[in-house]
Protein backbone atom coordinates (compact mmCIF):
# COMPACT_ATOMS: atom_id res chain seq x y z
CA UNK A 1 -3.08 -32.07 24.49
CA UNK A 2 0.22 -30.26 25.53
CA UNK A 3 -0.25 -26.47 26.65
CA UNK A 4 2.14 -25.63 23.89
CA UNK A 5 -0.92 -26.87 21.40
CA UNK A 6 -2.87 -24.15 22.43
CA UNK A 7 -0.53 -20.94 22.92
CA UNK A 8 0.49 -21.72 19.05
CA UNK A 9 -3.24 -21.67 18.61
CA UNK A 10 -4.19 -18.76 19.70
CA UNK A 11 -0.78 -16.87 18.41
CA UNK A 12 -1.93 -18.26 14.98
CA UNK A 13 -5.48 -16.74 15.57
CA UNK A 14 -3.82 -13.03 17.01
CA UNK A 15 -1.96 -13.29 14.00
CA UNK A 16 -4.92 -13.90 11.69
CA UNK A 17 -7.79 -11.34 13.15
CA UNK A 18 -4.91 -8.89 12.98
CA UNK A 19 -4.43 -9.17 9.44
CA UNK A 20 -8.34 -9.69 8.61
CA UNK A 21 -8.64 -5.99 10.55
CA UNK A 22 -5.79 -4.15 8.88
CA UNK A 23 -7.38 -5.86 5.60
CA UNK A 24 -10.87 -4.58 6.45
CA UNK A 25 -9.73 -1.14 8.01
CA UNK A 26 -7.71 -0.29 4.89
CA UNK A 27 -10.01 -2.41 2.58
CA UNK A 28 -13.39 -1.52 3.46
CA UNK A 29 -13.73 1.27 6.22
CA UNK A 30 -11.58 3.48 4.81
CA UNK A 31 -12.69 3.75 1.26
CA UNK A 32 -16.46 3.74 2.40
CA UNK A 33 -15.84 7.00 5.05
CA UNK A 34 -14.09 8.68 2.58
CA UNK A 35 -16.24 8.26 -0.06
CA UNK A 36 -19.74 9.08 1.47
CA UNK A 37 -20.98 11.03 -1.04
CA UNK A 38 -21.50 8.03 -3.22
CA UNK A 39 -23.48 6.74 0.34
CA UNK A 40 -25.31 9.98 1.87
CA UNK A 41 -27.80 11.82 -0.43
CA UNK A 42 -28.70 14.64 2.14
CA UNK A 43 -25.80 15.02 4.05
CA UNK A 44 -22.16 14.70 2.63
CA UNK A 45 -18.92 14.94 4.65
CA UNK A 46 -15.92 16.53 3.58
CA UNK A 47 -12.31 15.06 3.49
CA UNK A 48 -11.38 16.48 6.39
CA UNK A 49 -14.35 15.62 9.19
CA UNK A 50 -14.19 12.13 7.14
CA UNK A 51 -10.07 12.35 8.26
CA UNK A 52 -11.20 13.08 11.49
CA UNK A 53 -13.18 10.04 12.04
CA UNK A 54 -10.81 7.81 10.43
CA UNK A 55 -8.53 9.22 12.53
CA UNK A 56 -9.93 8.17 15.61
CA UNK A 57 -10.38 4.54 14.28
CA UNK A 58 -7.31 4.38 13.92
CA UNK A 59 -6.19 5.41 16.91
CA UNK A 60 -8.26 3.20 19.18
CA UNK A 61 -6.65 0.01 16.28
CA UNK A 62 -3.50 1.35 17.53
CA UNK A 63 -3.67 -0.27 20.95
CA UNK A 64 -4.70 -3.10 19.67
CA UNK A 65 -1.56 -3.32 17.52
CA UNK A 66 0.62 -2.42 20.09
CA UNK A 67 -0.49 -5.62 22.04
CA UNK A 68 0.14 -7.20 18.60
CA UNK A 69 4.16 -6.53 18.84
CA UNK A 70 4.47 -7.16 22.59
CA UNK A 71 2.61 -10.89 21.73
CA UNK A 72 4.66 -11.39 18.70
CA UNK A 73 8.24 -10.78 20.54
CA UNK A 74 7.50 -12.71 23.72
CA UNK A 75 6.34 -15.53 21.38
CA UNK A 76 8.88 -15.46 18.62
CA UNK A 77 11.51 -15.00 21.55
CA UNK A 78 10.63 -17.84 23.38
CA UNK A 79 10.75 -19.86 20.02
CA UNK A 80 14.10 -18.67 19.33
CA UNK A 81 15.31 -19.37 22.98
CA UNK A 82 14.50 -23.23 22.41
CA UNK A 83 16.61 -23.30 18.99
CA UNK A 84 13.55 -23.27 16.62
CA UNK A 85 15.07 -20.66 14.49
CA UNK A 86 13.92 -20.03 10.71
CA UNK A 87 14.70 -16.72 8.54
CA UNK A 88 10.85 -16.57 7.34
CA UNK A 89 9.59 -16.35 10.90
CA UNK A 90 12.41 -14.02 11.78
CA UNK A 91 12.46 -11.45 8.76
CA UNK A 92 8.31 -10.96 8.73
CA UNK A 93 8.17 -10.60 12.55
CA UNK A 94 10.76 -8.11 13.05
CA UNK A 95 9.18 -6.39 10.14
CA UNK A 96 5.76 -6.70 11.73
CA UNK A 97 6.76 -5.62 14.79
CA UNK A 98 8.79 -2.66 13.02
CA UNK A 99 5.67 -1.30 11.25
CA UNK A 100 3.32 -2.49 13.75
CA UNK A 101 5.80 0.37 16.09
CA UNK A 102 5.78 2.73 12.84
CA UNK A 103 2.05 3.19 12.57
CA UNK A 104 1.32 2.85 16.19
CA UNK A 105 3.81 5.33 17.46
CA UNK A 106 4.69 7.68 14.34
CA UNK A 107 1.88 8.02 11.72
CA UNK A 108 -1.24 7.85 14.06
CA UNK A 109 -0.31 10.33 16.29
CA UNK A 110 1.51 12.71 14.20
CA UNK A 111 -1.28 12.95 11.84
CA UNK A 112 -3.90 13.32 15.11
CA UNK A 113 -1.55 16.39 15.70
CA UNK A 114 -1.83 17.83 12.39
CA UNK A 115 -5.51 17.22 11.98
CA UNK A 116 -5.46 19.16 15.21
CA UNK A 117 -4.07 22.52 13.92
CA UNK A 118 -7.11 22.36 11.30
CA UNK A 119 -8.58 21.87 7.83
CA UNK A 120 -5.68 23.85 6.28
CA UNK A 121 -2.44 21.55 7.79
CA UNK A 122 -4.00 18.88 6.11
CA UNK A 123 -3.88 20.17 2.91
CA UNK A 124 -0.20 20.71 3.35
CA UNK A 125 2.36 18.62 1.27
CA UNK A 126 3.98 17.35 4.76
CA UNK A 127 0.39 15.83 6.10
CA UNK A 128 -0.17 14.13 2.17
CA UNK A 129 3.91 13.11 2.55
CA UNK A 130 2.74 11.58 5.92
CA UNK A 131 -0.03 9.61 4.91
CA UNK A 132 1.00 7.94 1.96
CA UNK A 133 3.93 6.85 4.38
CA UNK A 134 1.52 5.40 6.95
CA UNK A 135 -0.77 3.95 3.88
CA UNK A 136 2.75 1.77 3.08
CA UNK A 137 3.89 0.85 6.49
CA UNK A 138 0.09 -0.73 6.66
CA UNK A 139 0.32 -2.85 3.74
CA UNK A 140 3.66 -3.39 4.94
CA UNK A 141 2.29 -4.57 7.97
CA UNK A 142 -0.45 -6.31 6.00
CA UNK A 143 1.61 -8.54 3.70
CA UNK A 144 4.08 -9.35 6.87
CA UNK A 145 1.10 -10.44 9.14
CA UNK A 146 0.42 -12.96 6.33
CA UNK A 147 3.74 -14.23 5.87
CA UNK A 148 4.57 -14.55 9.55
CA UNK A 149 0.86 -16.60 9.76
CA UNK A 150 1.58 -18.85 7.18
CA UNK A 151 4.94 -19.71 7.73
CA UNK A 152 4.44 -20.38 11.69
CA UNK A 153 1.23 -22.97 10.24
CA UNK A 154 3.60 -24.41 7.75
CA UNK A 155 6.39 -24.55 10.55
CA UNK A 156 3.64 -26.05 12.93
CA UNK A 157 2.54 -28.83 10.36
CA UNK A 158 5.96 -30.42 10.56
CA UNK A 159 6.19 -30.89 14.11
């Protein structure tokens, strides 16, 4: 087997555990820390330390995701540098790299910063504004993850 076999491989499997984490992240961990009072009996946690901890998961995804975009451009670059070009591809990686860029870079540290002035800032209209936006961008980033993956194993079947 060429080389070639196995760098699609294992861009096809980035591409998948990256959507099976923002799918369990937004899916799973987020609705159970943020709803432990249906969990904890003795102990509950309020919105904001619940934030906080979120927060900080989503931080430490955020690297993660930046490796994401760097992968996806120096693949889907190289691709498009031998001629193999195909709107699909090119429209849900730009877009994942885009919002991959946007949560990384924008949301995740601008709402660290205003969980860092306190309980109060995020209670503000600005820090609800902020994370509905970075809610999107993730299903955004969701849905494009899942196009780009299936299109590159369709693309991939044919050759």
């Amino acid at each position: 087997m060429s080389k070639k076999i196995y760098i699609d491989f294992g861009y096809l499997i980035l591409l998948a555990a990256t959507f099976g984490a923002v799918f369990v992240l937004g899916a799973i961990v987020a609705p159970v820390v943020f709803h432990t009072d249906r969990i904890l009996v003795d102990m509950l946690m309020d919105n904001y330390n619940a934030g906080i901890i979120m927060s900080e998961i989503f931080h430490r995804f955020s690297y993660w995701i930046y490796f994401v975009a760097v992968v996806v451009i120096a693949y889907e670059a190289s691709i498009y540098k031998t001629g193999q070009r195909d709107a699909v591809v090119f429209a849900s990686s730009i877009i994942v790299v885009f919002s991959s860029l946007m949560f990384s870079g924008v949301y995740a540290p601008r709402i660290l910063a205003m969980q860092a002035l306190g309980a109060e800032a995020t209670h503000s209209d600005t820090f609800e504004n902020l994370h509905i936006a970075s809610e999107i961008d993730f299903k955004i980033l969701a849905i494009a993850l899942l196009v780009l993956f299936v299109r590159r194993l369709m693309l991939l079947q044919r050759s």
